[in-house]
N, C-alpha and C. Protein backbone atom coordinates (compact mmCIF):
# COMPACT_ATOMS: atom_id res chain seq x y z
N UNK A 1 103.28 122.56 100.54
CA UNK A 1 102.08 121.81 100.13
C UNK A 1 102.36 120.31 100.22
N UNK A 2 103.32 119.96 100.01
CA UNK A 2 103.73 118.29 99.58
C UNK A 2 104.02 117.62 100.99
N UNK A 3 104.33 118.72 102.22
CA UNK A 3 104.76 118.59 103.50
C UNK A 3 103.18 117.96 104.03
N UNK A 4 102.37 118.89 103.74
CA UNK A 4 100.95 118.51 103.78
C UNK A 4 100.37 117.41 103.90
N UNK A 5 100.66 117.25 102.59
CA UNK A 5 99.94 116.20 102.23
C UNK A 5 100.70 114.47 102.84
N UNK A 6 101.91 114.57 102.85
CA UNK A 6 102.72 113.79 103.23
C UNK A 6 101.70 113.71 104.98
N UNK A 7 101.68 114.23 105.74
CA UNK A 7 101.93 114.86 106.66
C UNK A 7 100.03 114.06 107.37
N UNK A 8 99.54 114.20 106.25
CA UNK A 8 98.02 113.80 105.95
C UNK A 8 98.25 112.08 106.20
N UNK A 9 98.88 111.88 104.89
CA UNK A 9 98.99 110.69 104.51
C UNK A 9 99.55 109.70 105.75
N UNK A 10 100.73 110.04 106.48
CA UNK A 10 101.13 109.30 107.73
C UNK A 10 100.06 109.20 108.54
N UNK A 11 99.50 110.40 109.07
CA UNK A 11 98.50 110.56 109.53
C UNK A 11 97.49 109.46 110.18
N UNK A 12 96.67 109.48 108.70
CA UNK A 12 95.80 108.35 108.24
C UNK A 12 96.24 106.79 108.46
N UNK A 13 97.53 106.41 107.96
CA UNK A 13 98.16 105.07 108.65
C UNK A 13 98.22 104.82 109.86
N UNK A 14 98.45 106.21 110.81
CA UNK A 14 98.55 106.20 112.07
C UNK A 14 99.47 105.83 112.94
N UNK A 15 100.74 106.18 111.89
CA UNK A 15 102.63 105.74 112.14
C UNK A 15 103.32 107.18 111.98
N UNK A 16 104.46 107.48 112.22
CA UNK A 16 105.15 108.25 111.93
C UNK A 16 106.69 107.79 111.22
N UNK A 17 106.43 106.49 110.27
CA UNK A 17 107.51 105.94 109.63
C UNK A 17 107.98 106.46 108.49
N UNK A 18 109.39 106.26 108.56
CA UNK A 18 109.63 107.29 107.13
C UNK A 18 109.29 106.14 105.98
N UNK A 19 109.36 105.39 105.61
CA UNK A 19 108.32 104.07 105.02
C UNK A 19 107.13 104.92 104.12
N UNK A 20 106.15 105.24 105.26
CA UNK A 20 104.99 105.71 104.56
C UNK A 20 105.30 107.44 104.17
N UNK A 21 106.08 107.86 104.74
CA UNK A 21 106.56 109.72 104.41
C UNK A 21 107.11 109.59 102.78
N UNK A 22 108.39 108.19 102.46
CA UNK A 22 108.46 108.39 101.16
C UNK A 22 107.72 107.67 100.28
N UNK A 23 106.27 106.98 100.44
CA UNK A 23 106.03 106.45 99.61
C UNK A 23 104.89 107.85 99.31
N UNK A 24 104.31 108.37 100.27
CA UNK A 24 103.02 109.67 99.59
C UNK A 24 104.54 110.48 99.61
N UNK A 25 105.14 110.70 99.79
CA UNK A 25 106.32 111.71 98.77
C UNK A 25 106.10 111.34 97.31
N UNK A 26 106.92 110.12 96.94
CA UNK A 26 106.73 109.39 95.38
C UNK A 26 105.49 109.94 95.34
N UNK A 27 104.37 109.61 95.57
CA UNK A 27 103.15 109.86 94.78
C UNK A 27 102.59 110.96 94.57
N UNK A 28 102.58 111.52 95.39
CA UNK A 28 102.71 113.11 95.23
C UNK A 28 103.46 113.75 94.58
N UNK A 29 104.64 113.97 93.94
CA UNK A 29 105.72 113.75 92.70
C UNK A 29 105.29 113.19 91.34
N UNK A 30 104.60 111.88 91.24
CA UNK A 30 103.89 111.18 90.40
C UNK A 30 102.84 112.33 90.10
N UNK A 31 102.24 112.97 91.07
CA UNK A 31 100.59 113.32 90.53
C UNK A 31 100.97 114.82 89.76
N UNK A 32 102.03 115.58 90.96
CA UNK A 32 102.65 117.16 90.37
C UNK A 32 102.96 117.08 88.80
N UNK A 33 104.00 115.57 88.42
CA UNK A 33 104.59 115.40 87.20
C UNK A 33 103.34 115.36 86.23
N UNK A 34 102.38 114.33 86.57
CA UNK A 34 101.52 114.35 85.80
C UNK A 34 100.53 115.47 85.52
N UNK A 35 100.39 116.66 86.45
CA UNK A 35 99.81 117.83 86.32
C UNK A 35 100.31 118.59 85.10
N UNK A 36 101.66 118.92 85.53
CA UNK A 36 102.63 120.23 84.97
C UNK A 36 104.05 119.52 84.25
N UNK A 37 102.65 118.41 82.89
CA UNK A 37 103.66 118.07 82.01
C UNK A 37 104.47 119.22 80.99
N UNK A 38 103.45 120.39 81.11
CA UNK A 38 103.98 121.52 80.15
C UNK A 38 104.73 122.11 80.74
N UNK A 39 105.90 121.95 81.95
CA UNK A 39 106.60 122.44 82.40
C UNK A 39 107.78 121.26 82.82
N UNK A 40 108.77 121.08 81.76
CA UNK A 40 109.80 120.12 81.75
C UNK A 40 110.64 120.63 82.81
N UNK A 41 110.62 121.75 83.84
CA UNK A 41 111.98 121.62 84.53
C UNK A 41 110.71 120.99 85.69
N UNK A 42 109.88 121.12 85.97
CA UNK A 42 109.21 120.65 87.40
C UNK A 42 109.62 119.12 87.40
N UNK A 43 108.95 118.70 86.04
CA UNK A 43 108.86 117.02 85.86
C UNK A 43 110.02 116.61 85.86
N UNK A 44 111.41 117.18 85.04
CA UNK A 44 112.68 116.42 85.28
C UNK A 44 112.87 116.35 87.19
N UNK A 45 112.37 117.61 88.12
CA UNK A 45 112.77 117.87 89.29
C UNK A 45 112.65 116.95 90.15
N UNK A 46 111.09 116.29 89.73
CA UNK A 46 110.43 115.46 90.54
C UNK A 46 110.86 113.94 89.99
N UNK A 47 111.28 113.73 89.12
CA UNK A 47 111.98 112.78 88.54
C UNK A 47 113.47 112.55 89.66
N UNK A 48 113.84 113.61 89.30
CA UNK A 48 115.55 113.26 90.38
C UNK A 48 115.18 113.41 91.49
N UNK A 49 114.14 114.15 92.32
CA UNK A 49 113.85 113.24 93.29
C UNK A 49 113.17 112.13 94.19
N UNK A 50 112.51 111.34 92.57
CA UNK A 50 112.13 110.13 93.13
C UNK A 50 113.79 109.15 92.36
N UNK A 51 114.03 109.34 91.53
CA UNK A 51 115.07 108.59 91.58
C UNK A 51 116.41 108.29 92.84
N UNK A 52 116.61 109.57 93.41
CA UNK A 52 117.61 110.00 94.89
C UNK A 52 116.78 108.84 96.06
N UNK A 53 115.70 109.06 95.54
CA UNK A 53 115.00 108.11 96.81
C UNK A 53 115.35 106.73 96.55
């Protein structure tokens, strides 16, 4: 799903830079965390991997 949307998002810029791949990564991470706060292992998940980034 996140491949998707990523995938969308370059898309639309009309680049294939990894630039814009990790910034709709982060945000997409941002939006999951903010979904499925009642699920602390997703949000720590998406946490370590916007921090790795």
């Amino acid at each position: 799903m996140w491949s998707t949307a990523t995938v969308a998002a370059v898309t639309a810029r009309g680049r294939s830079d990894w630039g814009g791949m990790l910034v709709a990564s982060c945000l997409f991470l941002n939006h999951v965390g903010a979904i499925s706060m009642n699920s602390s292992n997703t949000s720590r998940h998406g946490y370590k991997n916007m921090q790795a980034t």
